[in-house]
Every structure is written in C-alpha cells, then in structure tokens.
Protein backbone atom coordinates (compact mmCIF):
# COMPACT_ATOMS: atom_id res chain seq x y z
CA UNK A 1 220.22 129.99 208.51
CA UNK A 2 220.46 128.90 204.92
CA UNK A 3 218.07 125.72 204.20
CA UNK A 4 219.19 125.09 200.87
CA UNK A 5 220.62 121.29 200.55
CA UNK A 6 224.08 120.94 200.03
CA UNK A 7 225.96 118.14 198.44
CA UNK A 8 229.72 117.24 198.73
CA UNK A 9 231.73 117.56 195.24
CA UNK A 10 235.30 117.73 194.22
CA UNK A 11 234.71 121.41 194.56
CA UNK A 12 233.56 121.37 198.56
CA UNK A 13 230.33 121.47 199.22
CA UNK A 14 227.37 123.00 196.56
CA UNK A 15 224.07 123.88 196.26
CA UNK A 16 222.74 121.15 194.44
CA UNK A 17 220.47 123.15 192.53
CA UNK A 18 223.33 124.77 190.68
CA UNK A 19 224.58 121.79 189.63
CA UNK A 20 223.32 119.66 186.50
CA UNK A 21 222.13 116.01 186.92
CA UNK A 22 222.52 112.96 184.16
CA UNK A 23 221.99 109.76 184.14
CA UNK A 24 223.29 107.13 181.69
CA UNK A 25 222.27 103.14 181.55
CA UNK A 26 224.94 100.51 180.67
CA UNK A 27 223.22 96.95 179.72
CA UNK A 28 224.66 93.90 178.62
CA UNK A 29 224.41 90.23 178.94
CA UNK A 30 226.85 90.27 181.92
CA UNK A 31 225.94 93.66 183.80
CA UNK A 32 223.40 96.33 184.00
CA UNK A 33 225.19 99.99 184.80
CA UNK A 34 223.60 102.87 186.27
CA UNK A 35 225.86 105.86 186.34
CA UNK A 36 224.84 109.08 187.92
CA UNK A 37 227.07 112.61 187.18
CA UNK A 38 226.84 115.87 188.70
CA UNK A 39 227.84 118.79 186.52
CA UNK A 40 229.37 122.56 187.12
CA UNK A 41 229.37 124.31 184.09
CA UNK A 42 230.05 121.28 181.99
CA UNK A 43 232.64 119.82 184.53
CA UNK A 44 232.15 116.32 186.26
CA UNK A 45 232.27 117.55 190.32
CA UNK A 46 230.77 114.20 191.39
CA UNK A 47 229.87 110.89 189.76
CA UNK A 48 228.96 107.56 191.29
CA UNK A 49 228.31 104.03 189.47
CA UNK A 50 225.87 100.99 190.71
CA UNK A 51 226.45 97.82 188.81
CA UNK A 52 223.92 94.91 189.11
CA UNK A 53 226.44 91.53 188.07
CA UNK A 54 224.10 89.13 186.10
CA UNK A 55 226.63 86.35 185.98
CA UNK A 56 226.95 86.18 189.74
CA UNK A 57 229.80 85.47 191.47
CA UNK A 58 230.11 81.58 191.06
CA UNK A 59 230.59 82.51 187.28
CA UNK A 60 233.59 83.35 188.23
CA UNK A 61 235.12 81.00 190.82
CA UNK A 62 238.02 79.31 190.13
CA UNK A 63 240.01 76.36 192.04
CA UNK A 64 242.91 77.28 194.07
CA UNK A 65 246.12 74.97 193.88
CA UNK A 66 247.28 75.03 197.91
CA UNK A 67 251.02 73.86 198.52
C-alpha cells in the first residue's frame, strides 16, 4: 500500500510532493485575497481563492422597487 498523500488536480489525482506550492496576497481597502496554486512543471493543476470582504454586505444593499 502506497502512503503517500494524494491530492485531486486537473490532471487526476498527484502526489503532492511533486507538485509546487505558491501563495500570493491581494489587499485593498475593500478585500483581502489569499490565493493558493498548485504547480506541474510550471502548469496551474489546481488553484483555490479565499476572499475576506471588508465592506460587508450591507455596503452593498440596495432597495428593491416591488410591482
């Protein structure tokens, strides 16, 4: 039985070991971004974003016109 951890990529599943791992930070006044990439051989095979809104939702309300 193989124990090495696998993770699921636009290529099937791979080791994650051969894969390379960034990070990048987006902040602004209205959002912080974390972004997270997985790399084979320089190709995205997974990437996933987290975005904290600093506005908050009521920032962006608006009134609804009901007929």
């Amino acid at each position: 039985m193989n124990d090495e951890p696998l993770i699921y990529t636009s290529k099937g599943n791979l080791p994650i070991a051969s894969l390379a791992y960034e990070t990048a930070w987006d902040v602004n006044d209205a959002y912080i971004k974390f972004v997270e990439r997985y790399l084979l051989g320089g190709e995205v095979v997974k990437e996933s974003a987290h975005v904290y809104d600093r506005q908050g939702v009521s920032a962006f309300g608006a009134a609804a016109n009901l007929v």
